[in-house]
C-alpha atoms as a PDB file:
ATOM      1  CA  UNK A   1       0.000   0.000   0.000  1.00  0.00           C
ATOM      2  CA  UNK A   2       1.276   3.495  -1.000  1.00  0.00           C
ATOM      3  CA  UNK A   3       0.248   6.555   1.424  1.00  0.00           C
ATOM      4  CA  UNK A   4      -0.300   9.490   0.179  1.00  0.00           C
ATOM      5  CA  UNK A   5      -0.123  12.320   3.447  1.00  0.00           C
ATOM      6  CA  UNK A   6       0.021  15.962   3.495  1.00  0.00           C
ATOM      7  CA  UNK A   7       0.733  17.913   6.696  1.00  0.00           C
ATOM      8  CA  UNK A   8      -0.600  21.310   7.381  1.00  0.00           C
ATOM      9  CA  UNK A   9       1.355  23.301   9.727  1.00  0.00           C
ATOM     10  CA  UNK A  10       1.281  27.115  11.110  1.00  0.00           C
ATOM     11  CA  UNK A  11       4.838  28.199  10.521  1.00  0.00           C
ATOM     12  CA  UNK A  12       6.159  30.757  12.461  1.00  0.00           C
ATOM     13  CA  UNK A  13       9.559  32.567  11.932  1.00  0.00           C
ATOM     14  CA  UNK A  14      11.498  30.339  13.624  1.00  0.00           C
ATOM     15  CA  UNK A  15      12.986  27.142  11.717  1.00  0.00           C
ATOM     16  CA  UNK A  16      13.819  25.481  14.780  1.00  0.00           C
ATOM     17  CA  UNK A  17      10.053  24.974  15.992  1.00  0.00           C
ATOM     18  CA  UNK A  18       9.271  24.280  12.689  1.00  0.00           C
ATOM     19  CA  UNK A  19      11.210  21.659  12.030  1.00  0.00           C
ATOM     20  CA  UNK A  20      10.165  20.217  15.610  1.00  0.00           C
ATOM     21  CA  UNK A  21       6.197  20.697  14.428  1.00  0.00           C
ATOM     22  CA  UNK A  22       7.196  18.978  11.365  1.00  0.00           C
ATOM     23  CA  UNK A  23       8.182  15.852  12.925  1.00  0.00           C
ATOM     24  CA  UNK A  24       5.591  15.783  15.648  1.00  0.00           C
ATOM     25  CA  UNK A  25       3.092  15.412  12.499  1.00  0.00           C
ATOM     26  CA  UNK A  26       5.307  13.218  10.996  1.00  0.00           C
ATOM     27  CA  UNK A  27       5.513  10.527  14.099  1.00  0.00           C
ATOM     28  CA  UNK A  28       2.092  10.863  15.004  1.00  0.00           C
ATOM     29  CA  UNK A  29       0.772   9.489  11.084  1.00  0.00           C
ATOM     30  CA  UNK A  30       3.673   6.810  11.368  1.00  0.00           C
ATOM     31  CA  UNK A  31       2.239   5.873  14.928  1.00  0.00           C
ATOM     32  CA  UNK A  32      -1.201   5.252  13.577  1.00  0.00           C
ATOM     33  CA  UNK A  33      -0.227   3.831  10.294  1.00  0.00           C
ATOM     34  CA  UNK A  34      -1.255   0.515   8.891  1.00  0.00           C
ATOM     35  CA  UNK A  35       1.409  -1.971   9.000  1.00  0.00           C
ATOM     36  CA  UNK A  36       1.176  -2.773   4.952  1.00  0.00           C
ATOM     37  CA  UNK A  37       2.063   0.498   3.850  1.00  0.00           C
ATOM     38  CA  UNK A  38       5.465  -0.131   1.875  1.00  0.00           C
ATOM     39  CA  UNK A  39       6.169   3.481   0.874  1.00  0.00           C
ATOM     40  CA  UNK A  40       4.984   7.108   2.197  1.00  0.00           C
ATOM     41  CA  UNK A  41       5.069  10.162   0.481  1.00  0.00           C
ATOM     42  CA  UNK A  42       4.884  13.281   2.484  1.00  0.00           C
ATOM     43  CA  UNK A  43       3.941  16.608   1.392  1.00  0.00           C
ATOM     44  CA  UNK A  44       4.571  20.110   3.625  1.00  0.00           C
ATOM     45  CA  UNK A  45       3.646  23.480   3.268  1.00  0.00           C
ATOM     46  CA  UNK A  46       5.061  26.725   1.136  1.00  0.00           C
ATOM     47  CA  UNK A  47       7.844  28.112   3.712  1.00  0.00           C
ATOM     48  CA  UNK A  48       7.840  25.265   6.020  1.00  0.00           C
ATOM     49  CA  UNK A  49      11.030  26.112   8.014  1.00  0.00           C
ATOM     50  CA  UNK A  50      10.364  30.162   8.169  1.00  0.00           C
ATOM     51  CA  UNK A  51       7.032  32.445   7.609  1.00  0.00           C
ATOM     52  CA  UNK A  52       5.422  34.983   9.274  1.00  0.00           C
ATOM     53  CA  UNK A  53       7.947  37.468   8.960  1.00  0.00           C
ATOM     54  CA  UNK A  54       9.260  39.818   6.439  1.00  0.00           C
ATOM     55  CA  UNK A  55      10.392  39.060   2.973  1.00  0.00           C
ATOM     56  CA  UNK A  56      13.259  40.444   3.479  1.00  0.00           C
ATOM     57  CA  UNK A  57      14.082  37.633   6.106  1.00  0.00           C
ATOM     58  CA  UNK A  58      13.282  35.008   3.856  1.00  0.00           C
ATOM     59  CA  UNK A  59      16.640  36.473   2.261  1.00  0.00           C
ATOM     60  CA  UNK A  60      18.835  36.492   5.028  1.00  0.00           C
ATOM     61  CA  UNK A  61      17.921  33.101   5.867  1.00  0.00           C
ATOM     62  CA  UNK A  62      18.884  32.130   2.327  1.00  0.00           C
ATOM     63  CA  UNK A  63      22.477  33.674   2.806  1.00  0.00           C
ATOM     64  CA  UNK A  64      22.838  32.299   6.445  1.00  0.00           C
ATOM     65  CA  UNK A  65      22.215  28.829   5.283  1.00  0.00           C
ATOM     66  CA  UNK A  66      24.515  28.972   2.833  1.00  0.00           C
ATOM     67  CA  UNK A  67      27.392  27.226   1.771  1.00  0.00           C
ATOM     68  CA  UNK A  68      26.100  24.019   2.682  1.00  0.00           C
ATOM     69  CA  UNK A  69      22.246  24.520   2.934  1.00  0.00           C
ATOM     70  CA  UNK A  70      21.453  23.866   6.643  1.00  0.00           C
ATOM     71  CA  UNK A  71      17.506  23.791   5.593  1.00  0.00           C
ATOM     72  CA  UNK A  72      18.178  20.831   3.232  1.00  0.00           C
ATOM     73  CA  UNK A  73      20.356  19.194   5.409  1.00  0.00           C
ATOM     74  CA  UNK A  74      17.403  19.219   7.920  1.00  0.00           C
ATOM     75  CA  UNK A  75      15.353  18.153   5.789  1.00  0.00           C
ATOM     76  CA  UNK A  76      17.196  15.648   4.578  1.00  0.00           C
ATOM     77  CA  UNK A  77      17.444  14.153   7.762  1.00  0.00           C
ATOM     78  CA  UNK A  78      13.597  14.055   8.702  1.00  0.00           C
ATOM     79  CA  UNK A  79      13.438  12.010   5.277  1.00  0.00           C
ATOM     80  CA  UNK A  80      15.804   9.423   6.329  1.00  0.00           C
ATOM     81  CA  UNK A  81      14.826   9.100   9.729  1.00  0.00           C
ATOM     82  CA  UNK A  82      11.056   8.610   9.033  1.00  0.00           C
ATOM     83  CA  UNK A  83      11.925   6.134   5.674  1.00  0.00           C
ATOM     84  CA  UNK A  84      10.002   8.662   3.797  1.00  0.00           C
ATOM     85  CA  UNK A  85       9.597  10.418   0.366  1.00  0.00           C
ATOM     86  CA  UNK A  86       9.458  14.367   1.534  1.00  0.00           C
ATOM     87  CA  UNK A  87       8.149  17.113  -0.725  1.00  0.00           C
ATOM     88  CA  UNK A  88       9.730  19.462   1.278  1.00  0.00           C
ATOM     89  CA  UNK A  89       7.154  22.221   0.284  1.00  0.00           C
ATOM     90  CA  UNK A  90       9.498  25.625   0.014  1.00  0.00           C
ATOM     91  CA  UNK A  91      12.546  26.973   1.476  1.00  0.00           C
ATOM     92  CA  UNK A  92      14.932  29.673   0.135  1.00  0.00           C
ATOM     93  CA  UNK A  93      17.502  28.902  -2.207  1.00  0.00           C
ATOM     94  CA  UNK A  94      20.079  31.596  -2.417  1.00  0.00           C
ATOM     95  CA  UNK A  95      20.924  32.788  -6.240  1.00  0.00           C
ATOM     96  CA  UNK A  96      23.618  33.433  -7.570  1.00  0.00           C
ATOM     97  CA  UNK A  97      23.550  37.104  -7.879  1.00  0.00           C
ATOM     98  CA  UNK A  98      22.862  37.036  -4.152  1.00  0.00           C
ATOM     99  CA  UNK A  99      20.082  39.820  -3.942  1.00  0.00           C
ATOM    100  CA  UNK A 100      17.250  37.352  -4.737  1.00  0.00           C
ATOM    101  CA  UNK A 101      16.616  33.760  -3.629  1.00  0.00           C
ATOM    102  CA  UNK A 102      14.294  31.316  -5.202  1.00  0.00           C
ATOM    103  CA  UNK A 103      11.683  29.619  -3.676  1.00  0.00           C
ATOM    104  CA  UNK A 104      12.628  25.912  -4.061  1.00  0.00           C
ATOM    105  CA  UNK A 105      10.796  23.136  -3.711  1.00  0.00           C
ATOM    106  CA  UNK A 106      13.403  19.927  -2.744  1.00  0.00           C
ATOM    107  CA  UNK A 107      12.366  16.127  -2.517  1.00  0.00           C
ATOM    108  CA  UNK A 108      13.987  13.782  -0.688  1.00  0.00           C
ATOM    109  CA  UNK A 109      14.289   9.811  -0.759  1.00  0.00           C
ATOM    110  CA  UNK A 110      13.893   7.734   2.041  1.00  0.00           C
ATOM    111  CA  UNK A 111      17.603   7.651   2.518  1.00  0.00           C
ATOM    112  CA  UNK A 112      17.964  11.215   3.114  1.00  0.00           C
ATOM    113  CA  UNK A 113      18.967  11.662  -0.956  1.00  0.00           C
ATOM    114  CA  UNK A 114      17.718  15.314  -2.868  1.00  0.00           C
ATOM    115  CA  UNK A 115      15.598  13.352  -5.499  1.00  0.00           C
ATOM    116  CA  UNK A 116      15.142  16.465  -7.366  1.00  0.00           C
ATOM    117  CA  UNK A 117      14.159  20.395  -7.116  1.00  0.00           C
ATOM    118  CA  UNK A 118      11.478  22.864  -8.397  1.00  0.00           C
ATOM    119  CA  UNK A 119      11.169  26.670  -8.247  1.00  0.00           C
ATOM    120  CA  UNK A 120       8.400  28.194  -8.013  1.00  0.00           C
ATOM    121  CA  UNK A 121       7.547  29.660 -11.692  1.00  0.00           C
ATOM    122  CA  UNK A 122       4.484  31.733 -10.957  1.00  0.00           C
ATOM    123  CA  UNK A 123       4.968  34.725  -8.270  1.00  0.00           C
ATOM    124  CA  UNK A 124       2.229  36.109  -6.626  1.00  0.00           C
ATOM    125  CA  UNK A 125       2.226  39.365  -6.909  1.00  0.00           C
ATOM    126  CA  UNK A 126      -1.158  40.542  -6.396  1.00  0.00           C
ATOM    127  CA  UNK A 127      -3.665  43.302  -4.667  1.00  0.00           C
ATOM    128  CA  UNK A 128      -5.787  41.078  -2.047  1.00  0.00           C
ATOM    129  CA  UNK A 129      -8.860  42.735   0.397  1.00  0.00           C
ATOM    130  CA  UNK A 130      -6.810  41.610   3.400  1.00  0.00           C
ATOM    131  CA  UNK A 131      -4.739  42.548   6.371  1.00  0.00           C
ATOM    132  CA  UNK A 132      -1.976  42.709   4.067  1.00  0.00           C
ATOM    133  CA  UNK A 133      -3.491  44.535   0.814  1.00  0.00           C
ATOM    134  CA  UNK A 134      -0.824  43.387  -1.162  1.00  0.00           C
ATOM    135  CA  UNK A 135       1.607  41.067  -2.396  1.00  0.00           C
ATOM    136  CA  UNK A 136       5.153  41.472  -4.210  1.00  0.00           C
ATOM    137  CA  UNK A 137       6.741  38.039  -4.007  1.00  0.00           C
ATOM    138  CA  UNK A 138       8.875  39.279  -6.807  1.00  0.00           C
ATOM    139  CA  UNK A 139      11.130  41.795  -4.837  1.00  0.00           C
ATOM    140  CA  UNK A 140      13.139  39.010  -3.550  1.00  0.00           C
ATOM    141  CA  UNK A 141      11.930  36.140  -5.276  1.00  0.00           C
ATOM    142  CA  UNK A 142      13.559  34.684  -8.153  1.00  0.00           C
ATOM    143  CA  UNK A 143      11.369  32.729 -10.774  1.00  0.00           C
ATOM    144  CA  UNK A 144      12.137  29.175 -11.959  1.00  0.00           C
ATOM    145  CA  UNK A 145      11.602  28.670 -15.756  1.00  0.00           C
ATOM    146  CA  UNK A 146      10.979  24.746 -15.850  1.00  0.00           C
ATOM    147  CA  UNK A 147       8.477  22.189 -14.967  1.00  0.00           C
ATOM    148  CA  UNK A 148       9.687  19.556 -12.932  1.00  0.00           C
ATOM    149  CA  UNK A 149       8.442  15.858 -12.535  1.00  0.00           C
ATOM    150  CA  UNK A 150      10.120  13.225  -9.923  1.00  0.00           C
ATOM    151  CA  UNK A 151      10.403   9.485 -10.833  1.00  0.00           C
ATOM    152  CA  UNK A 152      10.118   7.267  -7.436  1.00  0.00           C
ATOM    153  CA  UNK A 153       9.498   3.468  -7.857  1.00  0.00           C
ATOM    154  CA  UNK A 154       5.562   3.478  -7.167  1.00  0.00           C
ATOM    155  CA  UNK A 155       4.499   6.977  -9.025  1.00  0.00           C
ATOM    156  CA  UNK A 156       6.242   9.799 -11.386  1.00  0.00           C
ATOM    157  CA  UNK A 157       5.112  12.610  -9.143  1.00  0.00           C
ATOM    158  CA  UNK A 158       4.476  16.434 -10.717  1.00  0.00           C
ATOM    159  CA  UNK A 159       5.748  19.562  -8.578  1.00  0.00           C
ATOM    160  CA  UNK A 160       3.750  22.918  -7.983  1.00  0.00           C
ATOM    161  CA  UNK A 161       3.756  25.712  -5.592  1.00  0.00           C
ATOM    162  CA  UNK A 162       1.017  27.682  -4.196  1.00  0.00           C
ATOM    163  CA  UNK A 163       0.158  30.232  -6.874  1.00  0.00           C
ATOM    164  CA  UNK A 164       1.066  28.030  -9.817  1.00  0.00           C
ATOM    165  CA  UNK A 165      -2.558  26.490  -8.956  1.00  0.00           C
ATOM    166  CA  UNK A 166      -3.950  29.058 -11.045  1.00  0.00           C
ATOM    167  CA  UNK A 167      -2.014  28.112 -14.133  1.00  0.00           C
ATOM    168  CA  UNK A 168      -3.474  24.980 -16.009  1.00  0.00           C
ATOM    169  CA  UNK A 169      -0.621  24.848 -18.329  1.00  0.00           C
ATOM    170  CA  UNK A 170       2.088  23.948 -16.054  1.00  0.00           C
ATOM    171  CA  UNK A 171       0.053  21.161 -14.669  1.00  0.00           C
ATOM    172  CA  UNK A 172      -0.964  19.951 -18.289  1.00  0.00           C
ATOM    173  CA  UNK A 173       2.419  20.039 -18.565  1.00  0.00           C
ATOM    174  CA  UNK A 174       3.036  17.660 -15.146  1.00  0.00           C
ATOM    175  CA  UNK A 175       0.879  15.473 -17.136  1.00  0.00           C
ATOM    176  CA  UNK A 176       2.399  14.908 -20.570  1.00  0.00           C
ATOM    177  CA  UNK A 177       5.721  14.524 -18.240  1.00  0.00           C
ATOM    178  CA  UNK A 178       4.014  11.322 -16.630  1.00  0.00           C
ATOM    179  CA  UNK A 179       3.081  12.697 -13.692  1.00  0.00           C
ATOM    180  CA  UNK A 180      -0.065  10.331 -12.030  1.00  0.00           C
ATOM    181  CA  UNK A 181       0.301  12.444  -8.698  1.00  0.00           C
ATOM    182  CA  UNK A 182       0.643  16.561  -8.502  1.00  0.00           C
ATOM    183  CA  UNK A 183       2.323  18.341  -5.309  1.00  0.00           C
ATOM    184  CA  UNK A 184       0.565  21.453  -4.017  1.00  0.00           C
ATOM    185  CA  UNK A 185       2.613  22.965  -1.247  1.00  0.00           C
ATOM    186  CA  UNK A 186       0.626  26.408  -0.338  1.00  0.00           C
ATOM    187  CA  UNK A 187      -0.116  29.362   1.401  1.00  0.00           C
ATOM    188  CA  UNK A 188      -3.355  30.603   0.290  1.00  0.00           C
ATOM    189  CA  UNK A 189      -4.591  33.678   1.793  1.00  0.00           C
ATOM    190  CA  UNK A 190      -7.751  33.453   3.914  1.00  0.00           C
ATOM    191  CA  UNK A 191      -9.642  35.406   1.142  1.00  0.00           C
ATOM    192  CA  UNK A 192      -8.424  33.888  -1.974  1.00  0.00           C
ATOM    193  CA  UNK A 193      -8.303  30.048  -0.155  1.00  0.00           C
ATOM    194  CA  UNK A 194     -12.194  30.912   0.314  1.00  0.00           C
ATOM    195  CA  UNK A 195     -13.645  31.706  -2.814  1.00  0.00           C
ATOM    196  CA  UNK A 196     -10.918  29.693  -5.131  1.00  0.00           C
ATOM    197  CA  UNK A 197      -8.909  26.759  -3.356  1.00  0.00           C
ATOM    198  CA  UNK A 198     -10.713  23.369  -4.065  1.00  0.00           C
ATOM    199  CA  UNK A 199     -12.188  25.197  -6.965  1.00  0.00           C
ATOM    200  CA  UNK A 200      -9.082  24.828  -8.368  1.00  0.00           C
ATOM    201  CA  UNK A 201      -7.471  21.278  -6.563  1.00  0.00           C
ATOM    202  CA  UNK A 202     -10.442  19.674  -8.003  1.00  0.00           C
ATOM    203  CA  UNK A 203      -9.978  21.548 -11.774  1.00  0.00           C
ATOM    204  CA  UNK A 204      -6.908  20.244 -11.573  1.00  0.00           C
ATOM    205  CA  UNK A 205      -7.213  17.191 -10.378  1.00  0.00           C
ATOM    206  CA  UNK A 206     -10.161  16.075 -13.392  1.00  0.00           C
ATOM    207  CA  UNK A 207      -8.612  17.957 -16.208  1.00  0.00           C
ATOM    208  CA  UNK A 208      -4.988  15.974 -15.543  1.00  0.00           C
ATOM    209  CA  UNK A 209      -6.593  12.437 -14.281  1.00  0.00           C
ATOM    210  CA  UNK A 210      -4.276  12.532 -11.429  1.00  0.00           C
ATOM    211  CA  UNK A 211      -3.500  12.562  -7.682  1.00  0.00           C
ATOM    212  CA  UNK A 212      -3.979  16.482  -6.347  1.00  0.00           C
ATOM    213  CA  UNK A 213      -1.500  15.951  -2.380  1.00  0.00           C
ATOM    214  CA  UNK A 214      -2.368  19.660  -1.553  1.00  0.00           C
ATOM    215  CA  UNK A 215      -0.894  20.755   1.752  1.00  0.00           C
ATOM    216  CA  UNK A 216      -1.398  24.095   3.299  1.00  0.00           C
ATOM    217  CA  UNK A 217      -0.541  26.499   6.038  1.00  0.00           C
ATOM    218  CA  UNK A 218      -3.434  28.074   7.964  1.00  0.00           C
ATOM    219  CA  UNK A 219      -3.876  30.215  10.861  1.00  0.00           C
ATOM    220  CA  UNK A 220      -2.854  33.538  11.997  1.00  0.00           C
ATOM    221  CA  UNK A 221       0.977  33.906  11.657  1.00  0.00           C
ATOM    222  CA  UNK A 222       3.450  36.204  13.759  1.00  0.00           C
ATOM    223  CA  UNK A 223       3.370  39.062  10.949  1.00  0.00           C
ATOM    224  CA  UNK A 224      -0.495  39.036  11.208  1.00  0.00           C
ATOM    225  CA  UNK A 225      -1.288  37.145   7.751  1.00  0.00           C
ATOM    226  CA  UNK A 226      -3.950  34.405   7.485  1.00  0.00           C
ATOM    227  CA  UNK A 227      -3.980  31.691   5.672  1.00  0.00           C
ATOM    228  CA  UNK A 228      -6.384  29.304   4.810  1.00  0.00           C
ATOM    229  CA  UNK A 229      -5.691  25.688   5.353  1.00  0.00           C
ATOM    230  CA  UNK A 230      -7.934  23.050   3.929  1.00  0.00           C
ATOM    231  CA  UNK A 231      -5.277  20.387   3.102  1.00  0.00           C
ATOM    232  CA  UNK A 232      -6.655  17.805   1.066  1.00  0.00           C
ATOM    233  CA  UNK A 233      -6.322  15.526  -1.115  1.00  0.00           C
ATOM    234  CA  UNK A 234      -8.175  14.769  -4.583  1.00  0.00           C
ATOM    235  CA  UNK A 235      -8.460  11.561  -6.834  1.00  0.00           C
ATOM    236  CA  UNK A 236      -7.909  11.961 -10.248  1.00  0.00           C
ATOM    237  CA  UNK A 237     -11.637  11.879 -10.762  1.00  0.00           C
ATOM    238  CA  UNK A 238     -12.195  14.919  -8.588  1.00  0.00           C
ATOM    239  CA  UNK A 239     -13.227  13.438  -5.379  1.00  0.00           C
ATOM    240  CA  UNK A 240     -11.959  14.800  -2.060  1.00  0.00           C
ATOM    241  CA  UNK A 241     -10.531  11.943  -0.098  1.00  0.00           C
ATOM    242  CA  UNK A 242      -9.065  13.814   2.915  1.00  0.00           C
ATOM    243  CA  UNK A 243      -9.702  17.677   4.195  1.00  0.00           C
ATOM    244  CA  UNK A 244      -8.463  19.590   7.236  1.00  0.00           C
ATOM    245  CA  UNK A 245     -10.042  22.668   7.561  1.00  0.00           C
ATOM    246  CA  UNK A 246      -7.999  24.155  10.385  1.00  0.00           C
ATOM    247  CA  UNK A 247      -5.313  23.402  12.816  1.00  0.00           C
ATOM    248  CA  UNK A 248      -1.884  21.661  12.705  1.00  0.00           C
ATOM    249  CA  UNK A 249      -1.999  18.179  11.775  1.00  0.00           C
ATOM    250  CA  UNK A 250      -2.200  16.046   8.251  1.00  0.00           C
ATOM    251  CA  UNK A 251      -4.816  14.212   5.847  1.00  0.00           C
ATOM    252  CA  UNK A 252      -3.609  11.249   4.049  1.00  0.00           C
ATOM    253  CA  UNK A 253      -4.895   9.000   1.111  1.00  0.00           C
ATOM    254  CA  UNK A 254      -4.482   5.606  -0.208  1.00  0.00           C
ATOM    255  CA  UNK A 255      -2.844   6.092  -4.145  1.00  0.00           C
ATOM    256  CA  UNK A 256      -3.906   3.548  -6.780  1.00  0.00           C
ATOM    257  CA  UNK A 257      -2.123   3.795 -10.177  1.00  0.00           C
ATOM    258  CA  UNK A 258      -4.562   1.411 -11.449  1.00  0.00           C
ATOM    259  CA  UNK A 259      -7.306   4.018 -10.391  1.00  0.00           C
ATOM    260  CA  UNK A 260      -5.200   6.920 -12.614  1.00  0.00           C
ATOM    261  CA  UNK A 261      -4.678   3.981 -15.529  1.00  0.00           C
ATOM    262  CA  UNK A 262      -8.428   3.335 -15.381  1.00  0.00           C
ATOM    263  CA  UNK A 263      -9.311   6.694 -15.776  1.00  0.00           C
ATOM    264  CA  UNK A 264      -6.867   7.792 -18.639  1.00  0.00           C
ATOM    265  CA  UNK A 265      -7.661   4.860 -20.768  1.00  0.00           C
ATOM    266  CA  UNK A 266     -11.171   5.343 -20.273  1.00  0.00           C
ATOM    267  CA  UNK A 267     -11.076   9.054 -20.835  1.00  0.00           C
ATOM    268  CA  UNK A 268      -7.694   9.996 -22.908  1.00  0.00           C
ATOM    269  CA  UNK A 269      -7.155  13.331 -21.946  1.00  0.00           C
ATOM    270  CA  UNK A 270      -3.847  13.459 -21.254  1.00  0.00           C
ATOM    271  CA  UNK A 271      -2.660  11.766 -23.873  1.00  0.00           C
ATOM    272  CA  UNK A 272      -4.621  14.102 -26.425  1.00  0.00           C
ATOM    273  CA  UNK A 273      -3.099  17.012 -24.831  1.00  0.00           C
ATOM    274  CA  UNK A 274      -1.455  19.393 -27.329  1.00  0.00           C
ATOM    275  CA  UNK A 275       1.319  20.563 -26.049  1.00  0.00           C
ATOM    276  CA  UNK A 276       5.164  19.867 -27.397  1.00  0.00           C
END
């Protein structure tokens, strides 16, 4: 059997705590886990180590961690020692012109090894009727340019962050890759996670025939911003097999490739997909 989970955490500015909140969630589904499951992948949050301050901190963090990447590292570790796959949602990456970082999605293999790594593509830099107002994820924030799919032994898994949600081509694009399951590590406003959020899992979800693993941060953070949490998870014929509306904790699913087989032979969509 091959568990699909994804944690939803409150992050605060303070990596240490996070990482400790991260593996509380993390022992508590292996505690209650059935004992057939052969392989567990694991899904966090955008900004799982550090949110809730400024952006400009997110920087900082990216040039402290550097040369060796202490955030990896750590993360890398909590892989290994929980035999897990880890989507480690987000943490800044440090570019080389130093005055930007990108915001990097890493997965890990159960043996602690980085699988593979996606930036975020889509920035959100947007005018939302919150505490905030706005958004300019792009004053620090370095794009990424390429689609990324993972190949692990049970599934070839597609990579997305937060606002890329909004963008059906990347996630068509996931799909012609061979991905059967699709990552959503987020931080969806309170507002926009309202009207929009499993508007959009489940869009995305039907239209690729695949696993949506969305997981989510939610609650008020130190810097006053809300998020929305809902972490769920979607089949790939638009059902919602797992939801947590609020609080710290995690959903999981059971994933079928059969299920994702059955639906694309039945239905060819992605294979009739025109895209190069």
């Amino acid at each position: 059997m091959i568990k699909l989970t994804a944690i939803q955490l409150c992050s605060k500015p303070d990596v240490s705590a996070n990482l400790q909140a991260i593996r509380e969630q993390i022992e508590k589904m292996k505690s209650l886990q059935e004992t057939d499951v052969t392989a567990n992948l694991v899904v966090l949050p955008e900004c799982c180590l550090y949110f809730g301050g400024r952006d400009s901190e997110q920087l900082e963090l990216a040039k402290s961690s550097q040369p060796s990447n202490k955030l990896m590292s750590s993360l890398a570790e909590i892989a290994q020692q929980f035999n897990i796959y880890l989507v480690a949602g987000s943490i800044p990456v440090l570019t080389s012109a130093q005055d930007k970082f990108t915001n990097q999605c890493c997965v890990f293999s159960p043996q602690g090894e980085l699988l593979s790594s996606y930036d975020k593509i889509h920035l959100f830099d947007v005018d939302v009727a919150d505490s905030e107002a706005n958004y300019r994820e792009s004053r620090f924030t370095k794009a990424g340019t390429e689609a990324k799919v993972v190949n692990t032994p049970f599934a070839d898994i597609g990579l997305s962050i937060c606002f890329d949600l909004r963008f059906p081509l990347l996630f068509q694009q996931l799909a012609k890759l061979g991905a059967s399951v699709i990552t959503v590590p987020s931080a969806f406003t309170r507002v926009t996670g309202k009207a929009h959020w499993e508007t959009l899992l489940k869009a995305r979800a039907i239209e690729n025939q695949a696993y949506i693993v969305a997981s989510a941060q939610e609650g008020i953070h130190a810097n006053g911003r809300e998020t929305w949490g809902h972490s769920m998870i979607i089949s790939p014929w638009g059902e919602v097999l797992d939801c947590l509306p609020e609080g710290e904790g995690y959903v999981s699913a059971v994933f079928e490739l059969e299920k994702v087989n059955h639906i694309r032979q039945s239905m060819p969509l992605v294979s009739n997909l025109l895209l190069k």
